[in-house]
PDB file of N, CA and C in Angstrom:
ATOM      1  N   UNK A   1      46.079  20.692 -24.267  1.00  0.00           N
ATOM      2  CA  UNK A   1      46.521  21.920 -24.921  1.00  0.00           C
ATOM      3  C   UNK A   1      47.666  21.588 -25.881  1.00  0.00           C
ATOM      4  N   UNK A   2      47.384  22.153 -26.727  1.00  0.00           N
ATOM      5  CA  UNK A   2      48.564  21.627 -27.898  1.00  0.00           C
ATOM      6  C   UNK A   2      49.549  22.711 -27.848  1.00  0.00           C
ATOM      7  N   UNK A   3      50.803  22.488 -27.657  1.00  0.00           N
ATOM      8  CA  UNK A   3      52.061  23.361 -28.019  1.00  0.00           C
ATOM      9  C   UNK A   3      52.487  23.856 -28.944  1.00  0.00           C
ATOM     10  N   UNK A   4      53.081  25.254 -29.570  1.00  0.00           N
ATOM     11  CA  UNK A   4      53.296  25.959 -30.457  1.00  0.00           C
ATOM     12  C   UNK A   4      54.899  25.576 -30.199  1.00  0.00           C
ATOM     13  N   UNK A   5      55.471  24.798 -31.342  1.00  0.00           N
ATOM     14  CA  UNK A   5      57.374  24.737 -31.001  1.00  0.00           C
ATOM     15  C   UNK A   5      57.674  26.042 -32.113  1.00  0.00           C
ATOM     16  N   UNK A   6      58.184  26.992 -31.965  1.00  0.00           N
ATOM     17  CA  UNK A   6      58.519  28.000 -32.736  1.00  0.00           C
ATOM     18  C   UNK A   6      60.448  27.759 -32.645  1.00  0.00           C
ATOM     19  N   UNK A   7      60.865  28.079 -34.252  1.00  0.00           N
ATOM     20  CA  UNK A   7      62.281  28.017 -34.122  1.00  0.00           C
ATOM     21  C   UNK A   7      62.736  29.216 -34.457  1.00  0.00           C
ATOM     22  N   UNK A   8      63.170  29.555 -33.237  1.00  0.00           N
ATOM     23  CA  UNK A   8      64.374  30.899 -33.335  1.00  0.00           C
ATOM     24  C   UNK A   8      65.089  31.015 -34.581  1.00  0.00           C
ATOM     25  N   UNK A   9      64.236  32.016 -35.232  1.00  0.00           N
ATOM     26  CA  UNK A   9      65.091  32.414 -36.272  1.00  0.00           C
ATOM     27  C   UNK A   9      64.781  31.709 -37.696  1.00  0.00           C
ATOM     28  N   UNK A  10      63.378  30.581 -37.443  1.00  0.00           N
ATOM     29  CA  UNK A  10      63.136  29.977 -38.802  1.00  0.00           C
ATOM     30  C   UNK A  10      64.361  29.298 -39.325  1.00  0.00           C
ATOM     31  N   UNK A  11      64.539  29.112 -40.527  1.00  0.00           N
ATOM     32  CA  UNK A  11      65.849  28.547 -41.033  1.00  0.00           C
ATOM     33  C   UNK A  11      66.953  29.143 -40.696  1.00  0.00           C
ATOM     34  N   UNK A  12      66.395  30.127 -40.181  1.00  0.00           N
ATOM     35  CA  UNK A  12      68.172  30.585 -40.416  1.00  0.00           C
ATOM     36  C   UNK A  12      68.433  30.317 -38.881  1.00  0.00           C
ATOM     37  N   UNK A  13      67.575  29.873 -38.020  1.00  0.00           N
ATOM     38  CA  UNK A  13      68.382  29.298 -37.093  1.00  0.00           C
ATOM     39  C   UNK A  13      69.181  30.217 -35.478  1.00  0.00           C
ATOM     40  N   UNK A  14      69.994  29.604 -34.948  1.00  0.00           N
ATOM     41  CA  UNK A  14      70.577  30.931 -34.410  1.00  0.00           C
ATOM     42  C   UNK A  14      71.892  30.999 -34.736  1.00  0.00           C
ATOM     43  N   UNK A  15      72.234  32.217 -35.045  1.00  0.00           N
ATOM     44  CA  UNK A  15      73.213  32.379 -35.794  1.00  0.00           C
ATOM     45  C   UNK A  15      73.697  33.772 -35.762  1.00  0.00           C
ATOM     46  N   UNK A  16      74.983  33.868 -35.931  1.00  0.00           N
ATOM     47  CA  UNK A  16      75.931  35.333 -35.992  1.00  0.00           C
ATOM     48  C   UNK A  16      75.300  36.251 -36.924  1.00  0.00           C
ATOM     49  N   UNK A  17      74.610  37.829 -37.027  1.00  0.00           N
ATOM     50  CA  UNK A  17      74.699  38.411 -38.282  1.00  0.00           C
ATOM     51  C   UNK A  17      72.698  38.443 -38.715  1.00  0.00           C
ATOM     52  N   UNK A  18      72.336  37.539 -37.777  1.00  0.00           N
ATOM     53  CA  UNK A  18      70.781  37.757 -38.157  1.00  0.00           C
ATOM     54  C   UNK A  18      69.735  38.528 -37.042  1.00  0.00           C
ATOM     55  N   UNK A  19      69.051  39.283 -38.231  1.00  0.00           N
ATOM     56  CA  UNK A  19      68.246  40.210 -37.094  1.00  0.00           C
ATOM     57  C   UNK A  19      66.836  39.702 -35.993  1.00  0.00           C
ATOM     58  N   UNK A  20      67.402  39.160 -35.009  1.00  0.00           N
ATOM     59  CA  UNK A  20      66.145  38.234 -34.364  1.00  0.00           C
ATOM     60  C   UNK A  20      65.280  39.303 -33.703  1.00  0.00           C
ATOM     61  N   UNK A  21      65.564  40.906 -33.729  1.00  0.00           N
ATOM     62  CA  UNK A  21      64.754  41.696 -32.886  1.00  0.00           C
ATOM     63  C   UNK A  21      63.758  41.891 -34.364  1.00  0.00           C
ATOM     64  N   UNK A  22      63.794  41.824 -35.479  1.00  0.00           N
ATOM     65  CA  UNK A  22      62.962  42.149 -36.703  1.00  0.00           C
ATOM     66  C   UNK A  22      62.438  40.552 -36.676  1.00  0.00           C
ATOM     67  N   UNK A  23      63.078  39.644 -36.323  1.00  0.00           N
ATOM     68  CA  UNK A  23      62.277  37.985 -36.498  1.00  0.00           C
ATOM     69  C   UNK A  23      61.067  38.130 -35.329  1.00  0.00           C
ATOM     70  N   UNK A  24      61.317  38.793 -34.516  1.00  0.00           N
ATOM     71  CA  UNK A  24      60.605  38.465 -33.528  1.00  0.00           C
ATOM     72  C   UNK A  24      59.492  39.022 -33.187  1.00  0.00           C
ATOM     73  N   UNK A  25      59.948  40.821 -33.679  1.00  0.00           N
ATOM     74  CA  UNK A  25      58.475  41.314 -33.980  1.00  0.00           C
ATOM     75  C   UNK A  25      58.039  40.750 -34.895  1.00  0.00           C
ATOM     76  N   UNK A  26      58.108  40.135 -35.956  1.00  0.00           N
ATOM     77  CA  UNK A  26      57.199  39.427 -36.519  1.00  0.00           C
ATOM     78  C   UNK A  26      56.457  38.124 -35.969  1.00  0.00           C
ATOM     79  N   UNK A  27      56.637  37.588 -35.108  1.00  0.00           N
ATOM     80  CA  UNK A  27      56.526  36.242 -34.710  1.00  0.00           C
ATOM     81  C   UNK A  27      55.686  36.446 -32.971  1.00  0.00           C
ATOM     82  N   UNK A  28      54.644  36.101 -33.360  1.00  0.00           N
ATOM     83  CA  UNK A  28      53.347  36.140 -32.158  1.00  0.00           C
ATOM     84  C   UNK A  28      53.821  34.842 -30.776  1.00  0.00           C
ATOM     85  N   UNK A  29      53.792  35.278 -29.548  1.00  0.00           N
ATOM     86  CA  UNK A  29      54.711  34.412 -28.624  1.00  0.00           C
ATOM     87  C   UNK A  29      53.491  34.193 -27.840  1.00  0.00           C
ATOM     88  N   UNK A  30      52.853  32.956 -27.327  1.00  0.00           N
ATOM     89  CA  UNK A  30      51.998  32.551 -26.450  1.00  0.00           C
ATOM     90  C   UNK A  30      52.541  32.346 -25.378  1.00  0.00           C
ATOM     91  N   UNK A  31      51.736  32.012 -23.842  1.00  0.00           N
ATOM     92  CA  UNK A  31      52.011  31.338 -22.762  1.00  0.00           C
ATOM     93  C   UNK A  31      52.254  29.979 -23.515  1.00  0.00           C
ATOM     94  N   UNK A  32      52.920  29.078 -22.357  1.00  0.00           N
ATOM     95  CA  UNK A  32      53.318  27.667 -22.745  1.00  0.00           C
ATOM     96  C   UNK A  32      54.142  27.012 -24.375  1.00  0.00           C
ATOM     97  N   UNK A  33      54.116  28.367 -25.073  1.00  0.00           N
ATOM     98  CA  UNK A  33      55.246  28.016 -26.285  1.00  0.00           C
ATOM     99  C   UNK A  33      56.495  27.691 -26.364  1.00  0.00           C
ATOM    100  N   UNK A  34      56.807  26.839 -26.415  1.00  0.00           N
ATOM    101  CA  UNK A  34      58.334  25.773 -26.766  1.00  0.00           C
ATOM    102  C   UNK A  34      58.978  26.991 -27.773  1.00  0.00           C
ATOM    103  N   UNK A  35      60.439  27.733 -27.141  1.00  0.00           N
ATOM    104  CA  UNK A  35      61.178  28.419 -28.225  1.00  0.00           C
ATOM    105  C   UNK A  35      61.834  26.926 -28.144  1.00  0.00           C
ATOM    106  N   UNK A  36      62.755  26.798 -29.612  1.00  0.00           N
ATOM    107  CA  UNK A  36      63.920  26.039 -29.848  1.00  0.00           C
ATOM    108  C   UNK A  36      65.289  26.661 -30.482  1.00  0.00           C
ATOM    109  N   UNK A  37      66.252  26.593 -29.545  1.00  0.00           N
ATOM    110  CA  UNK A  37      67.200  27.049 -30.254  1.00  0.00           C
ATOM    111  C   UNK A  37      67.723  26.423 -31.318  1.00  0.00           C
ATOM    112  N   UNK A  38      67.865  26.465 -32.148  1.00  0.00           N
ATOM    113  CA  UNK A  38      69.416  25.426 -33.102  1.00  0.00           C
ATOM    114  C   UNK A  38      70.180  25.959 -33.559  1.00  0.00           C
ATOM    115  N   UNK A  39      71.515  25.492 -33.028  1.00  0.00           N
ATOM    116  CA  UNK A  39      72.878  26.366 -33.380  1.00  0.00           C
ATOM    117  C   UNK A  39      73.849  24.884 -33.064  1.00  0.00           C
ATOM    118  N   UNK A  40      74.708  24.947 -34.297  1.00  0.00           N
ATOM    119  CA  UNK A  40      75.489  23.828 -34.267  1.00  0.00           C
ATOM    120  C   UNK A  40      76.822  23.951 -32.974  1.00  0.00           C
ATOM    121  N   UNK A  41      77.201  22.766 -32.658  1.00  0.00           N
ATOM    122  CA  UNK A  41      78.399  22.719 -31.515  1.00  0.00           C
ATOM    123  C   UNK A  41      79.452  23.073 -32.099  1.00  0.00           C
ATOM    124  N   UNK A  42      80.582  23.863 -31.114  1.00  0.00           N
ATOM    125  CA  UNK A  42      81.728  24.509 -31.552  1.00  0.00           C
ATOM    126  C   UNK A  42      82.426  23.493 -32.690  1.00  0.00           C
ATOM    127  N   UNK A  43      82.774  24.076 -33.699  1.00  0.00           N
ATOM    128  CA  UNK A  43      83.756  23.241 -34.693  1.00  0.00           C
ATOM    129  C   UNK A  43      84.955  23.978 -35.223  1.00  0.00           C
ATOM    130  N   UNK A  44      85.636  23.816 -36.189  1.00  0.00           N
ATOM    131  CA  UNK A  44      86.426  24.518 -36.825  1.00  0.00           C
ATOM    132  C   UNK A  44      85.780  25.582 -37.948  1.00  0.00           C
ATOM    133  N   UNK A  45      84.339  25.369 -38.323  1.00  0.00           N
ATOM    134  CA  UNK A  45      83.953  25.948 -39.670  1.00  0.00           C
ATOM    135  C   UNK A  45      83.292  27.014 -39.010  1.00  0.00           C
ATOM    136  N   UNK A  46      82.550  26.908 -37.640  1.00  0.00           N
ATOM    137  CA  UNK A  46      81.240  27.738 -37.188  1.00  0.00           C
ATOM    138  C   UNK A  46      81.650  28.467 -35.460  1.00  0.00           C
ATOM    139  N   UNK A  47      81.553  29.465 -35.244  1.00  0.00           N
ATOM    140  CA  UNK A  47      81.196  30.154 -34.128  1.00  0.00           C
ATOM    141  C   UNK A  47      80.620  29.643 -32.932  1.00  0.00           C
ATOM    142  N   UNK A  48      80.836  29.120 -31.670  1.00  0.00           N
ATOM    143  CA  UNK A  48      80.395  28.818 -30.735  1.00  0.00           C
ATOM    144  C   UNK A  48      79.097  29.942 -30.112  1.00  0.00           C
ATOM    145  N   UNK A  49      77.990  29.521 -29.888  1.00  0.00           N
ATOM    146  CA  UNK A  49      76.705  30.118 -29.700  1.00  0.00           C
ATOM    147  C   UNK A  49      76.417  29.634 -28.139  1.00  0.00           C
ATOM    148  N   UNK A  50      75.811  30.107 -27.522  1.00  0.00           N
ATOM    149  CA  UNK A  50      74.538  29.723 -26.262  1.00  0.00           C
ATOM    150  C   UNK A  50      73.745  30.808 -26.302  1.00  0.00           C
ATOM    151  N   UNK A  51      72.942  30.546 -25.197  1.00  0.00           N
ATOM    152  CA  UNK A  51      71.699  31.233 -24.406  1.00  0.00           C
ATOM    153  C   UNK A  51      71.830  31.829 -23.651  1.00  0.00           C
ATOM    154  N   UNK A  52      71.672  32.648 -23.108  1.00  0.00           N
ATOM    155  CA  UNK A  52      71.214  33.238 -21.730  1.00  0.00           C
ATOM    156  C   UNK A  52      69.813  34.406 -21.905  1.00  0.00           C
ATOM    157  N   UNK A  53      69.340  34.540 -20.510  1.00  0.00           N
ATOM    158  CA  UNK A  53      68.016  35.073 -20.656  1.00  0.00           C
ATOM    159  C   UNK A  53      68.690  36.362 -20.029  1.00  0.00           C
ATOM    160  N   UNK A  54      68.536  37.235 -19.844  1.00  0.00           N
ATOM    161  CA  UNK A  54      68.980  38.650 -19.351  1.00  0.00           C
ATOM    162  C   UNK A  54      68.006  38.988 -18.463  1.00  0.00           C
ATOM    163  N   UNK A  55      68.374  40.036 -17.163  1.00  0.00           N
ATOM    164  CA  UNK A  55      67.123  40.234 -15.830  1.00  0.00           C
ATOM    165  C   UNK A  55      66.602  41.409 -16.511  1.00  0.00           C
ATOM    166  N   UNK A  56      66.581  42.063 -17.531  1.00  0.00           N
ATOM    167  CA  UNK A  56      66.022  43.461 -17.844  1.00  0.00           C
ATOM    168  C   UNK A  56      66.376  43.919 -18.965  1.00  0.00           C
ATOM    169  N   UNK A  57      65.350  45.372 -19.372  1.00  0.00           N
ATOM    170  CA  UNK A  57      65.427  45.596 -20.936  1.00  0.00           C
ATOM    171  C   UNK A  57      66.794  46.593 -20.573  1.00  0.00           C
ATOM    172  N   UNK A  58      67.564  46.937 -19.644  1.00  0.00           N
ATOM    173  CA  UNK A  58      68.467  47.892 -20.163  1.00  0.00           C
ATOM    174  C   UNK A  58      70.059  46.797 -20.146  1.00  0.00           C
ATOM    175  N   UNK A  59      69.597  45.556 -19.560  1.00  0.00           N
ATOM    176  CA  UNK A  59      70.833  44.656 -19.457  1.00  0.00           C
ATOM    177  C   UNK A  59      70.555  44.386 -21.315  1.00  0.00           C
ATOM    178  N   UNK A  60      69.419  43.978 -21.632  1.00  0.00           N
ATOM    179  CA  UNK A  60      69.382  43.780 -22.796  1.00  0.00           C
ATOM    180  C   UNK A  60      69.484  44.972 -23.744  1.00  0.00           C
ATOM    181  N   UNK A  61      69.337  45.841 -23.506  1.00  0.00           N
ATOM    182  CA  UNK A  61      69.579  47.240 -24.896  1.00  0.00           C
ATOM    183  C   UNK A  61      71.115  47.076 -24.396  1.00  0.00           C
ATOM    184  N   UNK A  62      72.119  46.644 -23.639  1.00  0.00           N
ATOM    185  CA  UNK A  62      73.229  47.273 -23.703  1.00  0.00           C
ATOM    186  C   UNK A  62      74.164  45.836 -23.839  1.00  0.00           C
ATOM    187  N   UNK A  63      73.586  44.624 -23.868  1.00  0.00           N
ATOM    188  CA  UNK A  63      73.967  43.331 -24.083  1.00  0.00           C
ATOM    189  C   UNK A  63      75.112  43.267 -22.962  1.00  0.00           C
ATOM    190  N   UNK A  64      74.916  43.608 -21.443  1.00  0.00           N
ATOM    191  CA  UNK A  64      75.140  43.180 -20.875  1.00  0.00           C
ATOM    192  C   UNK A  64      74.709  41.962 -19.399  1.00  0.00           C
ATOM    193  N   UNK A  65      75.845  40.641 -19.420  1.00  0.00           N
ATOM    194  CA  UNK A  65      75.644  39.552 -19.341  1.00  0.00           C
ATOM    195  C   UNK A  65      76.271  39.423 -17.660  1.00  0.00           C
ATOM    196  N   UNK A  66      76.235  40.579 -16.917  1.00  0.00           N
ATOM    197  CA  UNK A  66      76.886  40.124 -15.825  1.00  0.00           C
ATOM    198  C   UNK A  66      75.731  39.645 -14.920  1.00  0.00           C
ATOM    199  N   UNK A  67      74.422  39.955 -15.181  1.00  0.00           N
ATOM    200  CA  UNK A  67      73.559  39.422 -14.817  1.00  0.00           C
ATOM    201  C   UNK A  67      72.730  37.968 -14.924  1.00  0.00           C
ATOM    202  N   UNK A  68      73.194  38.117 -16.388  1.00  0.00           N
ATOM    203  CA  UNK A  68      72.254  37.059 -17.100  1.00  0.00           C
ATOM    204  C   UNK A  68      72.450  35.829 -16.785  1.00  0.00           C
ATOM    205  N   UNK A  69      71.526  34.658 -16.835  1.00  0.00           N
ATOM    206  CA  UNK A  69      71.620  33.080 -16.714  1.00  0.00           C
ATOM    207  C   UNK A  69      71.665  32.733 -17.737  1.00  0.00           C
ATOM    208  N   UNK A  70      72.635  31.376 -18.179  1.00  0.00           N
ATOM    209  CA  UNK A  70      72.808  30.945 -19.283  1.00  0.00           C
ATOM    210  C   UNK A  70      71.870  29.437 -18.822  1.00  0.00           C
ATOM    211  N   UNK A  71      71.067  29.552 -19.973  1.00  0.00           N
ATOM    212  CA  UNK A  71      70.278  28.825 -20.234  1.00  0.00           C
ATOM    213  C   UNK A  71      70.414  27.924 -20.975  1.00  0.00           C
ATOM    214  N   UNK A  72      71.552  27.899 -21.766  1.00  0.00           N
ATOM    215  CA  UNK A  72      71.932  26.811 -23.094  1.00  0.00           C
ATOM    216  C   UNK A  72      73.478  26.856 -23.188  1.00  0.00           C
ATOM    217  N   UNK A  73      74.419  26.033 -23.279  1.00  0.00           N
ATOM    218  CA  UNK A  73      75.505  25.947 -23.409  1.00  0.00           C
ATOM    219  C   UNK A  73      75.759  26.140 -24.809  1.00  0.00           C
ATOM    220  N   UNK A  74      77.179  25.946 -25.241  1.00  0.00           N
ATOM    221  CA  UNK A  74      77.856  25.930 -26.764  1.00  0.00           C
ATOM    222  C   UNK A  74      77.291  24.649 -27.404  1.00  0.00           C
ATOM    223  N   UNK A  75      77.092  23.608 -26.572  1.00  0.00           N
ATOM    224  CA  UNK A  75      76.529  22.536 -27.224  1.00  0.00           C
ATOM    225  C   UNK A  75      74.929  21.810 -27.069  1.00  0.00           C
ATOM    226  N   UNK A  76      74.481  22.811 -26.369  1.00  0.00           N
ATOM    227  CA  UNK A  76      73.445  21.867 -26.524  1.00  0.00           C
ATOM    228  C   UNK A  76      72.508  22.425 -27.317  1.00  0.00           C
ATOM    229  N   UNK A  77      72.526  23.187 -28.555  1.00  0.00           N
ATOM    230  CA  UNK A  77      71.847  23.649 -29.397  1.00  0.00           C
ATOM    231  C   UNK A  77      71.992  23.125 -30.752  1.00  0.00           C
ATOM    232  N   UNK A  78      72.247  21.587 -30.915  1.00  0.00           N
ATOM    233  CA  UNK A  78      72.641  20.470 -32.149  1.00  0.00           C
ATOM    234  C   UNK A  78      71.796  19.708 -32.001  1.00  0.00           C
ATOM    235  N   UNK A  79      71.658  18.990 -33.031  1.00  0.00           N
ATOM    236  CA  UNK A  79      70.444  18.255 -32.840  1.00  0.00           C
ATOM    237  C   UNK A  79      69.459  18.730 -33.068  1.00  0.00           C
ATOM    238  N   UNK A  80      68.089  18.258 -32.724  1.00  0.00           N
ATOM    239  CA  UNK A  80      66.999  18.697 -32.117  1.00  0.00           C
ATOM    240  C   UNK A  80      66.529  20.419 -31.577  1.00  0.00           C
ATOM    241  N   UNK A  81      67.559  20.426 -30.854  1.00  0.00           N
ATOM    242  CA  UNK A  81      68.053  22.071 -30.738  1.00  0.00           C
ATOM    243  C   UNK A  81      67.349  22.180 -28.910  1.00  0.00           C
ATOM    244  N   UNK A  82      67.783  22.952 -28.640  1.00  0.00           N
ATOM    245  CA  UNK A  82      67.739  23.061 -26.787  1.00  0.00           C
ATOM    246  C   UNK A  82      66.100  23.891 -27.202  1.00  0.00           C
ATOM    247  N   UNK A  83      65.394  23.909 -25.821  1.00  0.00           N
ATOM    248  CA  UNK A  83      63.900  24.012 -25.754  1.00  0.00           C
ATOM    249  C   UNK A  83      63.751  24.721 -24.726  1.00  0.00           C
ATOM    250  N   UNK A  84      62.764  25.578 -24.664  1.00  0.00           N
ATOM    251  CA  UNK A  84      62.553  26.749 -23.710  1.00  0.00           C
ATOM    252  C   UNK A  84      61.495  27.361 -23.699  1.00  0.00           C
ATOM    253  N   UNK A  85      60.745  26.795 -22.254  1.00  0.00           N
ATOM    254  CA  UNK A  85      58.857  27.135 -22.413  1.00  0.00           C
ATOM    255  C   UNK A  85      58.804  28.427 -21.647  1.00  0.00           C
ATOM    256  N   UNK A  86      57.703  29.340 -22.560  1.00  0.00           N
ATOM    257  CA  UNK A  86      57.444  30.133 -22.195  1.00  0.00           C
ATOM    258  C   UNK A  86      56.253  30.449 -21.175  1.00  0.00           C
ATOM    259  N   UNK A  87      56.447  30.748 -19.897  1.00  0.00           N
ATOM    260  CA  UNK A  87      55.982  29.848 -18.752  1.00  0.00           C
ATOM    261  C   UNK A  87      54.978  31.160 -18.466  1.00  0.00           C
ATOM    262  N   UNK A  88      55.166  32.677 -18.379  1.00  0.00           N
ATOM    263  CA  UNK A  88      54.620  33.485 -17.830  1.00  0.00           C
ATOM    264  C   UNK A  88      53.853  34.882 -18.524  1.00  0.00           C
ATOM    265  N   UNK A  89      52.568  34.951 -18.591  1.00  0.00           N
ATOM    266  CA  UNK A  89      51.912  35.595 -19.271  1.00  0.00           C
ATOM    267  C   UNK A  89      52.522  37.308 -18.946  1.00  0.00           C
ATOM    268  N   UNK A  90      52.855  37.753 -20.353  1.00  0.00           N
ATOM    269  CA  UNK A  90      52.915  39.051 -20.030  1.00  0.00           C
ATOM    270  C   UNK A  90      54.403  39.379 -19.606  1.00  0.00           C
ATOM    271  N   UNK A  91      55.058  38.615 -19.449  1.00  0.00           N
ATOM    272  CA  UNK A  91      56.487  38.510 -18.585  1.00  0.00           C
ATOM    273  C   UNK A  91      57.425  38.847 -20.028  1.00  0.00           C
ATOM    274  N   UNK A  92      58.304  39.828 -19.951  1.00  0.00           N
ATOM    275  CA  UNK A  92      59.318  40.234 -21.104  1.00  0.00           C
ATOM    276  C   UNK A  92      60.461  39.366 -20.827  1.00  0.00           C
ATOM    277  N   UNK A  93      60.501  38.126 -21.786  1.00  0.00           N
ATOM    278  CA  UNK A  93      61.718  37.307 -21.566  1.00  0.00           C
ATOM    279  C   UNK A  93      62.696  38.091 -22.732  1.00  0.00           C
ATOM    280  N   UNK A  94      64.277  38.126 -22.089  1.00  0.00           N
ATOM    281  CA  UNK A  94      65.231  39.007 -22.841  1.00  0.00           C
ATOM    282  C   UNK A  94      66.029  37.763 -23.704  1.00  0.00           C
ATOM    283  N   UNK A  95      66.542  37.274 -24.092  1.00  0.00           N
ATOM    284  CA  UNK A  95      67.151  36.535 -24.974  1.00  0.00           C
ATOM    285  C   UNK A  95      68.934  36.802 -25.698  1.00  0.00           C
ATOM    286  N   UNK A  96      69.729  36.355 -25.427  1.00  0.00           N
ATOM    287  CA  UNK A  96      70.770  36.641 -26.082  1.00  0.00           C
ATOM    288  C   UNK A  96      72.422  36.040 -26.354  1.00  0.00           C
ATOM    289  N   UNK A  97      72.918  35.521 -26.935  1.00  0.00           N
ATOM    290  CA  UNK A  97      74.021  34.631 -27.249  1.00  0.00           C
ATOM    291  C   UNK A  97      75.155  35.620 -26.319  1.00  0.00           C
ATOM    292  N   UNK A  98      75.754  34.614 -25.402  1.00  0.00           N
ATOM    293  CA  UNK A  98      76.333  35.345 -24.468  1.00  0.00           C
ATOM    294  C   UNK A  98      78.132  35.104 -24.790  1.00  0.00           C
ATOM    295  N   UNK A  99      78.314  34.756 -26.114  1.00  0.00           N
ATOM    296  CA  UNK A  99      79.839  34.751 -26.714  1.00  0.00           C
ATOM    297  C   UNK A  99      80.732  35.588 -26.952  1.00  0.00           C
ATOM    298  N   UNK A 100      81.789  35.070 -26.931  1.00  0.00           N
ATOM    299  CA  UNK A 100      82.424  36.448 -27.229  1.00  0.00           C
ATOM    300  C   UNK A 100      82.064  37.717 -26.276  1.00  0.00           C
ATOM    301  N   UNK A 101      82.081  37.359 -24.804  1.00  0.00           N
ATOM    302  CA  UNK A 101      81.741  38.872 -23.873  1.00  0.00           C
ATOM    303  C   UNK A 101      80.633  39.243 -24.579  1.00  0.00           C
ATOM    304  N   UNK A 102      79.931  39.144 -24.922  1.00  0.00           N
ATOM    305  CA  UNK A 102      78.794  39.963 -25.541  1.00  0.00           C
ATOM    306  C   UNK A 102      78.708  40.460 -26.992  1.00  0.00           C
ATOM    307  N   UNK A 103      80.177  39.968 -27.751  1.00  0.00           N
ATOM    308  CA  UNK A 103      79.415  40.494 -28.915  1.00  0.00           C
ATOM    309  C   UNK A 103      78.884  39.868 -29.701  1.00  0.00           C
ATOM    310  N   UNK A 104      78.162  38.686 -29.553  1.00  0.00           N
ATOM    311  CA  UNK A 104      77.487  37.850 -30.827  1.00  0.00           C
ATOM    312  C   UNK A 104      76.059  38.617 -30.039  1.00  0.00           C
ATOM    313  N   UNK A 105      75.870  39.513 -29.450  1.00  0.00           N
ATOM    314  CA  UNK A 105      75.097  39.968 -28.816  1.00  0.00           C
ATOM    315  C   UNK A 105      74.900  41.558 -29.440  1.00  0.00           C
ATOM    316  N   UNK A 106      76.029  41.935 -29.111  1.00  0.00           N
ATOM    317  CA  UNK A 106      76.419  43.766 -29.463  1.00  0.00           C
ATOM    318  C   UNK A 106      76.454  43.561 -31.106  1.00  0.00           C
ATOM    319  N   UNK A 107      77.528  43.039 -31.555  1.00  0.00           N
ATOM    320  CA  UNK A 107      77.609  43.032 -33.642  1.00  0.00           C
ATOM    321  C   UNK A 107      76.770  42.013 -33.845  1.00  0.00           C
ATOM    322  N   UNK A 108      76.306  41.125 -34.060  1.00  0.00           N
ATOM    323  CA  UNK A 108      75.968  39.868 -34.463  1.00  0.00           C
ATOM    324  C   UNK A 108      74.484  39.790 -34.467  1.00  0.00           C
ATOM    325  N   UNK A 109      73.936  40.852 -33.390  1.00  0.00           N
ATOM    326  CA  UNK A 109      72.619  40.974 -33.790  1.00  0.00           C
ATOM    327  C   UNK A 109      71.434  39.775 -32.750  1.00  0.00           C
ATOM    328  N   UNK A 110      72.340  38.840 -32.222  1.00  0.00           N
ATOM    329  CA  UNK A 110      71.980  37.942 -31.803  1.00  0.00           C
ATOM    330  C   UNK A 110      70.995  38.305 -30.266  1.00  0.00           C
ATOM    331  N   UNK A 111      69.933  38.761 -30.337  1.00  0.00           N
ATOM    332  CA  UNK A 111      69.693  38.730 -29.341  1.00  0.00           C
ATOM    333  C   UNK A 111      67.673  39.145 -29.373  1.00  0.00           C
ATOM    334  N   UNK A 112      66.778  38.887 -29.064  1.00  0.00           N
ATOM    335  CA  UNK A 112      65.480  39.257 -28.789  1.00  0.00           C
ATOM    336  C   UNK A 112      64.782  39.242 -27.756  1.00  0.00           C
ATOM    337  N   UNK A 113      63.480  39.847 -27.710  1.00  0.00           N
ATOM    338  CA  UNK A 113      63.133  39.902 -26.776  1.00  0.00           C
ATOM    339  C   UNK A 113      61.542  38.764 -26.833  1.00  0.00           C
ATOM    340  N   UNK A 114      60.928  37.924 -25.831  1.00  0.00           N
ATOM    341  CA  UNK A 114      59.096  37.091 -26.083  1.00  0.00           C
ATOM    342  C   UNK A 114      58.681  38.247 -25.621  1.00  0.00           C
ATOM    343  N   UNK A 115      57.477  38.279 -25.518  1.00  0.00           N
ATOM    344  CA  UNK A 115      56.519  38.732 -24.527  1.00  0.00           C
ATOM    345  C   UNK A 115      55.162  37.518 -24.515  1.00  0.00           C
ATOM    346  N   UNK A 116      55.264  36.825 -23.985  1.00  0.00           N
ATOM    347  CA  UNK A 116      53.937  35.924 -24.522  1.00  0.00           C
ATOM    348  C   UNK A 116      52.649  36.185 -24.111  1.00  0.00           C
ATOM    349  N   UNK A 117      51.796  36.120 -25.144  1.00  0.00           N
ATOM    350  CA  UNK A 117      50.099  36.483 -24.524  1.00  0.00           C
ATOM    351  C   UNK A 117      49.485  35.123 -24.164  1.00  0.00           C
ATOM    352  N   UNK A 118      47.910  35.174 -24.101  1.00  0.00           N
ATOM    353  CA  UNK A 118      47.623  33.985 -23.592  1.00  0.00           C
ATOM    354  C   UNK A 118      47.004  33.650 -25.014  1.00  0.00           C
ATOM    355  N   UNK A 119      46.847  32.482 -25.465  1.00  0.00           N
ATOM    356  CA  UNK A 119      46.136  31.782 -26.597  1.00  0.00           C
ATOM    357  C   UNK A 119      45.067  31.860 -26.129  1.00  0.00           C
ATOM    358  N   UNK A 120      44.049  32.201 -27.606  1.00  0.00           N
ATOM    359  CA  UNK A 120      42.686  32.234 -28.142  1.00  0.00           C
ATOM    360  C   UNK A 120      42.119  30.990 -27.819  1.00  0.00           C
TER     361      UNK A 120
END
């Protein structure tokens, strides 16, 4: 079976200020698809970013993280970019940069939701 690597956010990556709930309805999510994050490591020029997956759509409509697992640190989204298979058909994975208490989440826009189907 060949893998679909899809990158969060296309060029623009993950990042403060971009709309990943409009990237994402656009963007068709299979079982077994590789998301990749890429977001550069904390510096002086750029915003510190991670992951976390959220347990539900109202933790996610309200970008709260007291639940959520962080799935990606500040740094491991350089490089190559951190990787994240989408393991369960039908399953609403929540998505969202857990910085700043929540607001690269709340202002920043940073946050979507998979739903993956099964491939044709």
């Amino acid at each position: 079976m060949v893998l679909e690597k899809i990158v969060v956010g296309g060029q623009e990556h993950w990042r403060f200020g971009y709309n990943y709930i409009i990237w994402a309805l656009k963007t068709p999510f299979c079982v077994d698809d590789v998301l990749v994050f890429k977001y550069d490591a904390p510096n002086a020029t750029t915003f510190p970013h991670s992951v976390y997956l959220l347990p539900d759509l109202v933790s996610f409509l309200d970008c709260d993280l007291s639940r959520a697992t962080l799935v990606a640190n500040t740094t491991q989204g350089g490089g190559d970019g951190f990787e994240f298979v989408l393991k369960d058909w039908l399953r609403p994975y929540y998505f969202a940069c857990g910085e700043d208490k929540g607001l690269h989440c709340k202002d920043g826009n940073m946050k979507f939701a998979a739903v993956p189907l099964l491939r044709h």
